[in-house]
PDB file of N, CA and C in Angstrom:
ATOM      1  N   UNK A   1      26.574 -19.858   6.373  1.00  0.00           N
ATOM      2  CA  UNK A   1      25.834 -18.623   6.165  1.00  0.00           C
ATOM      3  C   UNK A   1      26.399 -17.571   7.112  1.00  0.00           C
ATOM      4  N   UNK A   2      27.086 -16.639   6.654  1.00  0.00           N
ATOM      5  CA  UNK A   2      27.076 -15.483   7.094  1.00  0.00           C
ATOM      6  C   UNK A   2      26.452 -14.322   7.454  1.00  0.00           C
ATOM      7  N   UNK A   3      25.892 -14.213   8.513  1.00  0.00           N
ATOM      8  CA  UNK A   3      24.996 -12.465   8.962  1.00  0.00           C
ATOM      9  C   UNK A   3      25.902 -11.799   9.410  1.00  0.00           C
ATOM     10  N   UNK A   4      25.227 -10.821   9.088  1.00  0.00           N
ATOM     11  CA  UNK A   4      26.418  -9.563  10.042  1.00  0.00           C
ATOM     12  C   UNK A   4      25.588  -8.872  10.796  1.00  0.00           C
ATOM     13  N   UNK A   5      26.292  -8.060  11.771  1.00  0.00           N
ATOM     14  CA  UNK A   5      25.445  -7.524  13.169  1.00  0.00           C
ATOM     15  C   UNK A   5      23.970  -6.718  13.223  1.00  0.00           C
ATOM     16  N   UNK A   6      23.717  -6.587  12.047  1.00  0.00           N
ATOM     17  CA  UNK A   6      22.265  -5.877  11.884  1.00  0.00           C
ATOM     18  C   UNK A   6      21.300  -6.952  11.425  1.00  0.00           C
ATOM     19  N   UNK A   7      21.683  -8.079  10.544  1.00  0.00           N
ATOM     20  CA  UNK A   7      20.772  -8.788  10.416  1.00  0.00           C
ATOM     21  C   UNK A   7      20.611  -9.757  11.556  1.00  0.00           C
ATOM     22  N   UNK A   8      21.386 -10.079  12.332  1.00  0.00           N
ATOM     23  CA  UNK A   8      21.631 -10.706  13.738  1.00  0.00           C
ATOM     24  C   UNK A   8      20.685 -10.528  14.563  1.00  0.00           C
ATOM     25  N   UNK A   9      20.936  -8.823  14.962  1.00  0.00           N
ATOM     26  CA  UNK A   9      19.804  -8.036  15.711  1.00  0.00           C
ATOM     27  C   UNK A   9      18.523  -8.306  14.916  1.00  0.00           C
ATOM     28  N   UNK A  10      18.335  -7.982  13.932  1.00  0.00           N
ATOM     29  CA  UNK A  10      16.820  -8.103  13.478  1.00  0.00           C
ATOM     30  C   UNK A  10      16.201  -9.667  14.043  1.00  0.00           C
ATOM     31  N   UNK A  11      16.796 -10.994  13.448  1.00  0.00           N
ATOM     32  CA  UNK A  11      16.982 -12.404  13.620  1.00  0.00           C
ATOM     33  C   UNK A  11      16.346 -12.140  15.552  1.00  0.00           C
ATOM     34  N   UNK A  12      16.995 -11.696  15.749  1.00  0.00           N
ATOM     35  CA  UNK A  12      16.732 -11.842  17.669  1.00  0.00           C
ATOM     36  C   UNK A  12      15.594 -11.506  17.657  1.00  0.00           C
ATOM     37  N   UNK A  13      15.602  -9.761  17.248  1.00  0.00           N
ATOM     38  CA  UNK A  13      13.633  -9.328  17.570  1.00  0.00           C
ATOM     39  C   UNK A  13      13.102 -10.002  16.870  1.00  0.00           C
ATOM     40  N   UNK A  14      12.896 -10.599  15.689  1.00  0.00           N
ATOM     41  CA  UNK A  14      12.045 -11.112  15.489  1.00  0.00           C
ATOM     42  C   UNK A  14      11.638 -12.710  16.031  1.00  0.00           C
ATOM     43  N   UNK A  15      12.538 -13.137  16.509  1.00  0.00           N
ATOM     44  CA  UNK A  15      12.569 -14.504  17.358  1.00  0.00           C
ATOM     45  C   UNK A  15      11.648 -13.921  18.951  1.00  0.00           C
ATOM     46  N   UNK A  16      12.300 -13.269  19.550  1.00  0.00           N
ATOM     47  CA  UNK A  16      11.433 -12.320  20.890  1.00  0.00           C
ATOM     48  C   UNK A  16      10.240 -12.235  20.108  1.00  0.00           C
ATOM     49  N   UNK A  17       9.697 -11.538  19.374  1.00  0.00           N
ATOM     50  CA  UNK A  17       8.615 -11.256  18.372  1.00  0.00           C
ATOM     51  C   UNK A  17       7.912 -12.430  18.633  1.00  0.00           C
ATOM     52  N   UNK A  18       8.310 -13.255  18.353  1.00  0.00           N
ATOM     53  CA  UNK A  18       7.464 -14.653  17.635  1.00  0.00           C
ATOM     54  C   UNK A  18       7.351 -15.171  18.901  1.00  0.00           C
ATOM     55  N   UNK A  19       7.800 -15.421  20.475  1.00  0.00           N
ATOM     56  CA  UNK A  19       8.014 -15.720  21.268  1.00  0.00           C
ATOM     57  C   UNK A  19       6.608 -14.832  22.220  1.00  0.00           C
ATOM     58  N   UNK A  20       6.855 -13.984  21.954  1.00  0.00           N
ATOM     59  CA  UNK A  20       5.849 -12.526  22.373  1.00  0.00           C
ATOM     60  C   UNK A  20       4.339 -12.952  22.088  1.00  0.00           C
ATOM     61  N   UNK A  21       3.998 -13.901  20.473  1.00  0.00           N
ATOM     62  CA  UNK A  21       2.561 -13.872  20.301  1.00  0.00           C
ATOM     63  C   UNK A  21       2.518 -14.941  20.723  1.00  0.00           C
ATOM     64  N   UNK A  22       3.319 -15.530  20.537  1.00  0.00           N
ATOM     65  CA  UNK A  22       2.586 -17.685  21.407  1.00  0.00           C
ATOM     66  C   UNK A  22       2.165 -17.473  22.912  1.00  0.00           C
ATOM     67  N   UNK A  23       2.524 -16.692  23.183  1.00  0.00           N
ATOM     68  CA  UNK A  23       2.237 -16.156  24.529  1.00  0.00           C
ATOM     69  C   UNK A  23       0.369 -15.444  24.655  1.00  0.00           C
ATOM     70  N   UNK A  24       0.336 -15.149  23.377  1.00  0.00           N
ATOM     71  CA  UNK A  24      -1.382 -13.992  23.297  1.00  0.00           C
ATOM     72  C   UNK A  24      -2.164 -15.100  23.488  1.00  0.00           C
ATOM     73  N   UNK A  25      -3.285 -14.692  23.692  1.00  0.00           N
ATOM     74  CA  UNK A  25      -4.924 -15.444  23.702  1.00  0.00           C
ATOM     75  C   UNK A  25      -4.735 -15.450  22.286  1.00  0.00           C
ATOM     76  N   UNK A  26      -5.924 -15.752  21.666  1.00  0.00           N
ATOM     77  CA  UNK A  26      -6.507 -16.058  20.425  1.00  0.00           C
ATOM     78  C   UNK A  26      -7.050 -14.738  20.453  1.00  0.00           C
ATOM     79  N   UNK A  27      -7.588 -13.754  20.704  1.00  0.00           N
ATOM     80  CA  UNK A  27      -8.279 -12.803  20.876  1.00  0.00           C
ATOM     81  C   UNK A  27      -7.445 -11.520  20.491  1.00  0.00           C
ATOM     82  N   UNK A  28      -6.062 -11.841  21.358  1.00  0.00           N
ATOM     83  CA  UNK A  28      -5.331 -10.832  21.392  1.00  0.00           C
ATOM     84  C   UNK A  28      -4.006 -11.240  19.813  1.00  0.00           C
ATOM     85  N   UNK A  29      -4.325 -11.962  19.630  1.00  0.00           N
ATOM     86  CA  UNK A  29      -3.525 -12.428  18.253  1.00  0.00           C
ATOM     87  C   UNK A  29      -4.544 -12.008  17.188  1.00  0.00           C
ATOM     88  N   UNK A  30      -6.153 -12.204  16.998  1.00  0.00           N
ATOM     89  CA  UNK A  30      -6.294 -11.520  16.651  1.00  0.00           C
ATOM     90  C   UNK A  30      -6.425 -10.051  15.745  1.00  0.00           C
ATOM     91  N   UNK A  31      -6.429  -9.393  17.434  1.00  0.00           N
ATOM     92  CA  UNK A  31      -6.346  -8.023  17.303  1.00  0.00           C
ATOM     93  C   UNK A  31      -5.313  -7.313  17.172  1.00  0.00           C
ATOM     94  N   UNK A  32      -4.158  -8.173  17.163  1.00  0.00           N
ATOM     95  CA  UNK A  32      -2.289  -7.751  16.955  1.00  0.00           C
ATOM     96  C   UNK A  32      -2.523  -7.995  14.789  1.00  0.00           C
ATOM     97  N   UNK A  33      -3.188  -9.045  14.524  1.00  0.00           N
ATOM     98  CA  UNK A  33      -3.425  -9.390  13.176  1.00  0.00           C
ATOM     99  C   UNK A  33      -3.876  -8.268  12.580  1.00  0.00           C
ATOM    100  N   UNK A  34      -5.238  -7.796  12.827  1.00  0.00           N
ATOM    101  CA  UNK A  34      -5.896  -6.515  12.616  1.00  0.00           C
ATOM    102  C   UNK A  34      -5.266  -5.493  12.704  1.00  0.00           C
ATOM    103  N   UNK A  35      -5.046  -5.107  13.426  1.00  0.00           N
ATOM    104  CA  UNK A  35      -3.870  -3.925  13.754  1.00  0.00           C
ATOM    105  C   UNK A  35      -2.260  -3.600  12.854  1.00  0.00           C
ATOM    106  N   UNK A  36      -1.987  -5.275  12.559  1.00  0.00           N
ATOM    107  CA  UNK A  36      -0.706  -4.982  11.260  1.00  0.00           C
ATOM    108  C   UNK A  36      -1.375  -4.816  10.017  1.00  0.00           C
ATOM    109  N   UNK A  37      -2.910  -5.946   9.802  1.00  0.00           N
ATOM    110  CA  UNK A  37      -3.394  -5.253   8.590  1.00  0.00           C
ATOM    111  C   UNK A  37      -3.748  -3.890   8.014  1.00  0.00           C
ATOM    112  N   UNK A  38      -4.242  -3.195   9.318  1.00  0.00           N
ATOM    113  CA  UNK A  38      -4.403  -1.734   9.040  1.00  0.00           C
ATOM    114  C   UNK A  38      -3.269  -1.413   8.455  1.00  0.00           C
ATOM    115  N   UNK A  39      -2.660  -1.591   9.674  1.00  0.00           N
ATOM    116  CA  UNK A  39      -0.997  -0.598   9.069  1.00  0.00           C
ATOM    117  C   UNK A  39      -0.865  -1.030   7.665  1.00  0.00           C
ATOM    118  N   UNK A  40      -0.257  -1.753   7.321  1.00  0.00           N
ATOM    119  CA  UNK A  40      -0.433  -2.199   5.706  1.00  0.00           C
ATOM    120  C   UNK A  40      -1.275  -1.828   4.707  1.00  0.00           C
ATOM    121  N   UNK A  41      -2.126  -1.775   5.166  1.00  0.00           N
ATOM    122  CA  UNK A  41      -3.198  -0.624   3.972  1.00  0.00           C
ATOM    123  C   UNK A  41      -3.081   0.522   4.152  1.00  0.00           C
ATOM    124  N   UNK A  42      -2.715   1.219   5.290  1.00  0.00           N
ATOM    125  CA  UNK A  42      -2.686   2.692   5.176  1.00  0.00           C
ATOM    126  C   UNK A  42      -1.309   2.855   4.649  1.00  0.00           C
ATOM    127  N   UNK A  43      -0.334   1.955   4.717  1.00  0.00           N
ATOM    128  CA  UNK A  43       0.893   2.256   4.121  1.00  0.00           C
ATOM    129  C   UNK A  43       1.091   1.782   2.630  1.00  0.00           C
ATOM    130  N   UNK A  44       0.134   0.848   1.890  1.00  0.00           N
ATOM    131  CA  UNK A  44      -0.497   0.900   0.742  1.00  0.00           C
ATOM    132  C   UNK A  44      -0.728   1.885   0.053  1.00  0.00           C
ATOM    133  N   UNK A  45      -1.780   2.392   0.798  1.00  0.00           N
ATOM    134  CA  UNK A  45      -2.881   3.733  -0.131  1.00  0.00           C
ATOM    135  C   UNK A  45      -2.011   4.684  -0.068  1.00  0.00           C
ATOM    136  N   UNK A  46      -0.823   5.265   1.274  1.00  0.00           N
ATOM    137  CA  UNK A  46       0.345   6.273   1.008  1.00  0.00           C
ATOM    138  C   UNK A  46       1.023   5.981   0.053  1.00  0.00           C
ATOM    139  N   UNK A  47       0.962   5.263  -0.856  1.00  0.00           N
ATOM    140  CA  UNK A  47       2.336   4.703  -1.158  1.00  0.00           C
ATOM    141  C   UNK A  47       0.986   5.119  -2.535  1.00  0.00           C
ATOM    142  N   UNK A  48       0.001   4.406  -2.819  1.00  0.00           N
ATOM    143  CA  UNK A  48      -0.320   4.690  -4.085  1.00  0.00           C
ATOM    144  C   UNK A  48      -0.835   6.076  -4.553  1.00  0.00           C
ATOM    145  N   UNK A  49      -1.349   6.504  -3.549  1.00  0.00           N
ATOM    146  CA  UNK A  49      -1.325   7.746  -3.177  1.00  0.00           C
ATOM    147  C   UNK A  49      -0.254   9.129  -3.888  1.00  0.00           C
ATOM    148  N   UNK A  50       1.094   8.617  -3.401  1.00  0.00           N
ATOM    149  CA  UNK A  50       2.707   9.079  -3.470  1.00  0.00           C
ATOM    150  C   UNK A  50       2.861   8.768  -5.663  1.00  0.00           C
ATOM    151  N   UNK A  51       2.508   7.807  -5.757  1.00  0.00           N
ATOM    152  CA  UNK A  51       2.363   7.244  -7.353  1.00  0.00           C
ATOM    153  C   UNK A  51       1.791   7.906  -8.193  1.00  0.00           C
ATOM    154  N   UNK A  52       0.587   7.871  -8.025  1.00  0.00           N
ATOM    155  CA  UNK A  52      -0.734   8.764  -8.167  1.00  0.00           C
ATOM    156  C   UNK A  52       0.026  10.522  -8.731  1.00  0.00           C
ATOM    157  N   UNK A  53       0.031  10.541  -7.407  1.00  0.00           N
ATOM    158  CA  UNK A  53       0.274  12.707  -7.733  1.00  0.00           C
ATOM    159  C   UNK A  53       1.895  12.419  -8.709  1.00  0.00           C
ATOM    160  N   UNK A  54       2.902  11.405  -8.321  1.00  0.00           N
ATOM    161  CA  UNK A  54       3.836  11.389  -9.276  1.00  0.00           C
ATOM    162  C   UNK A  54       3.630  11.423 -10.382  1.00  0.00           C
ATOM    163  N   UNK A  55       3.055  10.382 -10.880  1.00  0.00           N
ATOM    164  CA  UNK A  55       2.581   9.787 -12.399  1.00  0.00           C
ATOM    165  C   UNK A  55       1.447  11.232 -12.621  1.00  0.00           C
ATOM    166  N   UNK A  56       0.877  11.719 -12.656  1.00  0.00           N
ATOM    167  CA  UNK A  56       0.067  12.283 -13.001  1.00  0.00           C
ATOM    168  C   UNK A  56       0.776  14.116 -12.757  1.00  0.00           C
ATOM    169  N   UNK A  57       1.389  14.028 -11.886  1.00  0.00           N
ATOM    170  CA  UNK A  57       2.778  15.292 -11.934  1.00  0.00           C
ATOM    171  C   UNK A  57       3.132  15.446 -13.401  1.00  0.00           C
ATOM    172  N   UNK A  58       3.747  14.249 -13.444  1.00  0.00           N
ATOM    173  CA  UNK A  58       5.013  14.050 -14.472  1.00  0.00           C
ATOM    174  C   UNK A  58       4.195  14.286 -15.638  1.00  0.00           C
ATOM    175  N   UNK A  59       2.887  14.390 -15.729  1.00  0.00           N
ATOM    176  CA  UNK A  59       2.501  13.927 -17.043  1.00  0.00           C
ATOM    177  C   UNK A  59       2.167  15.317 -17.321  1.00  0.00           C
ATOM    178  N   UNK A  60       1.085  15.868 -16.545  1.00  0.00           N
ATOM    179  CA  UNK A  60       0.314  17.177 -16.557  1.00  0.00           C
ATOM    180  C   UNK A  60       1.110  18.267 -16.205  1.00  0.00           C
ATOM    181  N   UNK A  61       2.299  18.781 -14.984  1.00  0.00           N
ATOM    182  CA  UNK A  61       2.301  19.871 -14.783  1.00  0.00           C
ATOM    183  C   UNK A  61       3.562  20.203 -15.216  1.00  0.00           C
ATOM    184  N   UNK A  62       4.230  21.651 -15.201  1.00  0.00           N
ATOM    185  CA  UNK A  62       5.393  22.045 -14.954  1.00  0.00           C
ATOM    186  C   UNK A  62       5.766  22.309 -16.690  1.00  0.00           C
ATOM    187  N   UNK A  63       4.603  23.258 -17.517  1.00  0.00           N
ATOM    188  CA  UNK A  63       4.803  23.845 -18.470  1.00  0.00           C
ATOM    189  C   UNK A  63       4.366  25.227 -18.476  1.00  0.00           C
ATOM    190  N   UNK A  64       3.515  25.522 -17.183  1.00  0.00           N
ATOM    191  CA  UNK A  64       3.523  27.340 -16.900  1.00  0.00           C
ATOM    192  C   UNK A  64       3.619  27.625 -16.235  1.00  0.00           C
ATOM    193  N   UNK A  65       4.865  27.348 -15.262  1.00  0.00           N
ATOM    194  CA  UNK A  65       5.963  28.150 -14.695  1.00  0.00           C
ATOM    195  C   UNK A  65       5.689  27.851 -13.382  1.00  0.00           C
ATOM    196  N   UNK A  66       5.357  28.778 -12.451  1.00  0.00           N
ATOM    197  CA  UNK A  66       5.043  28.319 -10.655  1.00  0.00           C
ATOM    198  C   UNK A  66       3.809  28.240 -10.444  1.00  0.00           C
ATOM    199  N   UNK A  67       2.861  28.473 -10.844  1.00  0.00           N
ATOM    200  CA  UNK A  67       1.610  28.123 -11.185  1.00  0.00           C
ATOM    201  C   UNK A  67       0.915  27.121 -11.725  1.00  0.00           C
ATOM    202  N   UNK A  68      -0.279  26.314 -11.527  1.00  0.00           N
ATOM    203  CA  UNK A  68      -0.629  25.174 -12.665  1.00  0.00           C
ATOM    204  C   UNK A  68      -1.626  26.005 -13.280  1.00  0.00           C
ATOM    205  N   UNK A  69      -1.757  26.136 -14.932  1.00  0.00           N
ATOM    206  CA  UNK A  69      -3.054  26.636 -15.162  1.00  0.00           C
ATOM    207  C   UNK A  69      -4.151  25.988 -15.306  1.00  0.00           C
ATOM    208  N   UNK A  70      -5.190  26.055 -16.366  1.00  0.00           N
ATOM    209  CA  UNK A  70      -6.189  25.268 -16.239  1.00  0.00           C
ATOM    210  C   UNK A  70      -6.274  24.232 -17.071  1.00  0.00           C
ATOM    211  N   UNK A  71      -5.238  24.056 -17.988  1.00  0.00           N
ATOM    212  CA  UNK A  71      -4.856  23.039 -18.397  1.00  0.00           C
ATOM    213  C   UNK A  71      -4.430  21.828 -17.667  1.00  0.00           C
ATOM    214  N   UNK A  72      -3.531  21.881 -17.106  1.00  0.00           N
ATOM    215  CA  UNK A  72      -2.568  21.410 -15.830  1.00  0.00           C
ATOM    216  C   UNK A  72      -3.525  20.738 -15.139  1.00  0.00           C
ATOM    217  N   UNK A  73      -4.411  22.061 -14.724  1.00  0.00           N
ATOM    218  CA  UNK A  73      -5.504  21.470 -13.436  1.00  0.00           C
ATOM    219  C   UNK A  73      -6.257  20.395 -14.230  1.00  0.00           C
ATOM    220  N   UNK A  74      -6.952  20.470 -15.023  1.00  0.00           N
ATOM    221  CA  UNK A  74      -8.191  19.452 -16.018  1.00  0.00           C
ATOM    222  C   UNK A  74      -6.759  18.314 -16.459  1.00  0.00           C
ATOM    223  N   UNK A  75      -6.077  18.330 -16.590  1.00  0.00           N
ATOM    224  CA  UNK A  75      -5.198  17.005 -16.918  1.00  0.00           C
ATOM    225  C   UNK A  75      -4.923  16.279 -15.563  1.00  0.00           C
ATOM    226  N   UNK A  76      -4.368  17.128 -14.827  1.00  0.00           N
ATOM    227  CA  UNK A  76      -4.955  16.601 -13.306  1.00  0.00           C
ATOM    228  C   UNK A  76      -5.248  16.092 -12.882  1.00  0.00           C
ATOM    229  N   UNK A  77      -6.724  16.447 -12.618  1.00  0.00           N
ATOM    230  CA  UNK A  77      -8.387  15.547 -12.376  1.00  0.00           C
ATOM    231  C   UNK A  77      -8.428  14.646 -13.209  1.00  0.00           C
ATOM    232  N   UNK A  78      -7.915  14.552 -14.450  1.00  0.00           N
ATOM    233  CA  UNK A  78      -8.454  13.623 -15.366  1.00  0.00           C
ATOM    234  C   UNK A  78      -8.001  12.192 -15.242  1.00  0.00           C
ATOM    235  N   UNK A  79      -6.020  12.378 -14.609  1.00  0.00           N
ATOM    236  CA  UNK A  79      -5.707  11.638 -14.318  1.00  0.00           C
ATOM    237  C   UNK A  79      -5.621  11.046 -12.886  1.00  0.00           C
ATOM    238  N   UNK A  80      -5.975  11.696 -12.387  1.00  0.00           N
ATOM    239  CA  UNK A  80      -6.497  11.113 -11.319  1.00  0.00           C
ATOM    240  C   UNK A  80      -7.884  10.248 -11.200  1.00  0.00           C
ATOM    241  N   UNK A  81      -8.460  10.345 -11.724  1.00  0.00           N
ATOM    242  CA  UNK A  81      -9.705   9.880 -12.041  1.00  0.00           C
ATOM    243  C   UNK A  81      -9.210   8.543 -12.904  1.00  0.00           C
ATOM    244  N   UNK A  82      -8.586   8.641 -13.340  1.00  0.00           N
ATOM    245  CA  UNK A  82      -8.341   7.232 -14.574  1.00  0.00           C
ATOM    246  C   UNK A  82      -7.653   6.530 -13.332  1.00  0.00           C
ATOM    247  N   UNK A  83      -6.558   7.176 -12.477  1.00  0.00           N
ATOM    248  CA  UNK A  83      -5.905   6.445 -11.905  1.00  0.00           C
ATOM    249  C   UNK A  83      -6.677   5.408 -10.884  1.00  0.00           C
ATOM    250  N   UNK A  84      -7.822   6.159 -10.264  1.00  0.00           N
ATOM    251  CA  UNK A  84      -8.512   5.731  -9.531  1.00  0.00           C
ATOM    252  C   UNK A  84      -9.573   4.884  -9.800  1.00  0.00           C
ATOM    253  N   UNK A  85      -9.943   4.825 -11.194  1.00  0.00           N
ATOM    254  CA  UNK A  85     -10.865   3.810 -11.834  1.00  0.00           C
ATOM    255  C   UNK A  85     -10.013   2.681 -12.473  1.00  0.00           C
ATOM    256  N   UNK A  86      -9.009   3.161 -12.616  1.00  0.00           N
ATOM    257  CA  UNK A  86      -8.038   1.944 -12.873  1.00  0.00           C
ATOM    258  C   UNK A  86      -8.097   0.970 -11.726  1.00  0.00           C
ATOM    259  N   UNK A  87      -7.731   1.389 -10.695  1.00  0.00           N
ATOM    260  CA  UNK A  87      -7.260   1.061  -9.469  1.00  0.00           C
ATOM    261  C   UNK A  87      -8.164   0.169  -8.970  1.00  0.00           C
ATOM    262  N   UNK A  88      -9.562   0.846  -9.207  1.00  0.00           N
ATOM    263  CA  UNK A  88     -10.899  -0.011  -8.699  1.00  0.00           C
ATOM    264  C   UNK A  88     -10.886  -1.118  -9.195  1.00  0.00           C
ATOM    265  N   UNK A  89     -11.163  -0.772 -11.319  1.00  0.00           N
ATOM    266  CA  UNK A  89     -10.991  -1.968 -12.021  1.00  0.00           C
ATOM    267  C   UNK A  89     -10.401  -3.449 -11.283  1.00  0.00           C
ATOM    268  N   UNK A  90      -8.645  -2.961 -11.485  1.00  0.00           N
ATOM    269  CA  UNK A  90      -7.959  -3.911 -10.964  1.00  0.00           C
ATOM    270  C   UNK A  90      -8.916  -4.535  -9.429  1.00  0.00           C
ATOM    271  N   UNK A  91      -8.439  -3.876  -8.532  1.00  0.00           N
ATOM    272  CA  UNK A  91      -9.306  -3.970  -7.084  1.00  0.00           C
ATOM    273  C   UNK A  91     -10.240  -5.423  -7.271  1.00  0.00           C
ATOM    274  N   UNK A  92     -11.300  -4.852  -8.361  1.00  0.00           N
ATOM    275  CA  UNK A  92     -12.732  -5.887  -8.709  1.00  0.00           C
ATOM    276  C   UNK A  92     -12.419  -7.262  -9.631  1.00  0.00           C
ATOM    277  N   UNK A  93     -11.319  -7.031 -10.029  1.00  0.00           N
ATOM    278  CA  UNK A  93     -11.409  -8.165 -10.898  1.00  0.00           C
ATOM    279  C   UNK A  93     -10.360  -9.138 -10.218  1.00  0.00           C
ATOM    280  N   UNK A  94      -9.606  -8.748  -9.198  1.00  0.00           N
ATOM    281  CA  UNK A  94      -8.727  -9.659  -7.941  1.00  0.00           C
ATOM    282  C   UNK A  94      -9.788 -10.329  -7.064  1.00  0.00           C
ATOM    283  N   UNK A  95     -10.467  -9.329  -6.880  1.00  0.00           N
ATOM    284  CA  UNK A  95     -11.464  -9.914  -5.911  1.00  0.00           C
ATOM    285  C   UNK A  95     -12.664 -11.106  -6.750  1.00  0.00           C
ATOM    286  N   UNK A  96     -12.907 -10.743  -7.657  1.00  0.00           N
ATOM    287  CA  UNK A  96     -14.045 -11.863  -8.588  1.00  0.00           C
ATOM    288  C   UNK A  96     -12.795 -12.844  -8.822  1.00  0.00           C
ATOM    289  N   UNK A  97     -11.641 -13.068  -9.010  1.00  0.00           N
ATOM    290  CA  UNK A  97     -10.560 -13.921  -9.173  1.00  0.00           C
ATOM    291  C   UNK A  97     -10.141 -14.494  -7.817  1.00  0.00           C
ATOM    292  N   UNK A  98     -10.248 -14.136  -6.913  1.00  0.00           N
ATOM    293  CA  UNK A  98     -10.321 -14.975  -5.674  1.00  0.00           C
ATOM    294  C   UNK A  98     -11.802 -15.631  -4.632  1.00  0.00           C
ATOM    295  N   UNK A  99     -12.613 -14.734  -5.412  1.00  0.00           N
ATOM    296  CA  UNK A  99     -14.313 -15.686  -5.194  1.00  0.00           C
ATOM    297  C   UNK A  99     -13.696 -16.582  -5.912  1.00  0.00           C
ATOM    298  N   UNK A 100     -13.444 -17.024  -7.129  1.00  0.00           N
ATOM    299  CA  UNK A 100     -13.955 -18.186  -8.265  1.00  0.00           C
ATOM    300  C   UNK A 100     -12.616 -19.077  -7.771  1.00  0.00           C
ATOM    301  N   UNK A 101     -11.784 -18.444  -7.246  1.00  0.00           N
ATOM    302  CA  UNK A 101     -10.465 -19.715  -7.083  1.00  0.00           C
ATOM    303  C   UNK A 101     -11.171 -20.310  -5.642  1.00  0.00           C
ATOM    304  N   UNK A 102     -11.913 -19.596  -4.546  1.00  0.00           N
ATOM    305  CA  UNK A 102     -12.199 -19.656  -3.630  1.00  0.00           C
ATOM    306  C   UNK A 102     -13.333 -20.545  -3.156  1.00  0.00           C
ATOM    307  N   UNK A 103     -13.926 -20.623  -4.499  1.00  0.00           N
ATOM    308  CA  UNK A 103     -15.146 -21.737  -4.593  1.00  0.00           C
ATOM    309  C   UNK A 103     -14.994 -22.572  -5.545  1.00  0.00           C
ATOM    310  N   UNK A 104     -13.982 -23.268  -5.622  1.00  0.00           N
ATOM    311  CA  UNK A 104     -13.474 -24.625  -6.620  1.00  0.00           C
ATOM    312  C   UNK A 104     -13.259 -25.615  -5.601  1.00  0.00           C
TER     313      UNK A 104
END
């Protein structure tokens, strides 16, 4: 197997990394846990977020000129709203799909 010098470096920090938490309390592993989960959801919701105004860009605006009119705007909202009840949908039916796998 061949790496080359960037995956090398990564290979190290993340070895230091891993070296770094065997070292934490339980407490402080934790709260290092919590703390990457945040990050991960807020870099989630940016990200669906970023999707969102794309997909719903692409669909609704950029037929009257530098302006959105009120067309634009009400296609908009509309899709945003679907996007976001979509989103829930999905959301609720992962979660009732991991209760029922979760209690077998």
């Amino acid at each position: 197997l061949l790496l080359n010098s960037d995956t090398k470096a990564q290979l190290i920090i993340m070895d230091q990394m891993a070296q770094q938490i065997k070292s934490l309390t339980p407490q402080q592993r934790q709260a290092v846990l919590v703390q990457a989960q945040n990050e991960a959801n807020m870099k989630i919701r940016a990200d669906l977020l970023n999707k969102m105004v794309a997909a719903c860009y692409d669909k609704c605006a950029g037929t009257s000129g530098d302006k959105l009119d009120s067309r634009e705007l009400s296609c908009l909202a509309a899709c945003h709203d679907r996007y976001l009840e979509t989103r829930a949908s999905v959301q609720s039916a992962l979660q009732m799909r991991q209760q029922a796998s979760g209690s077998m």
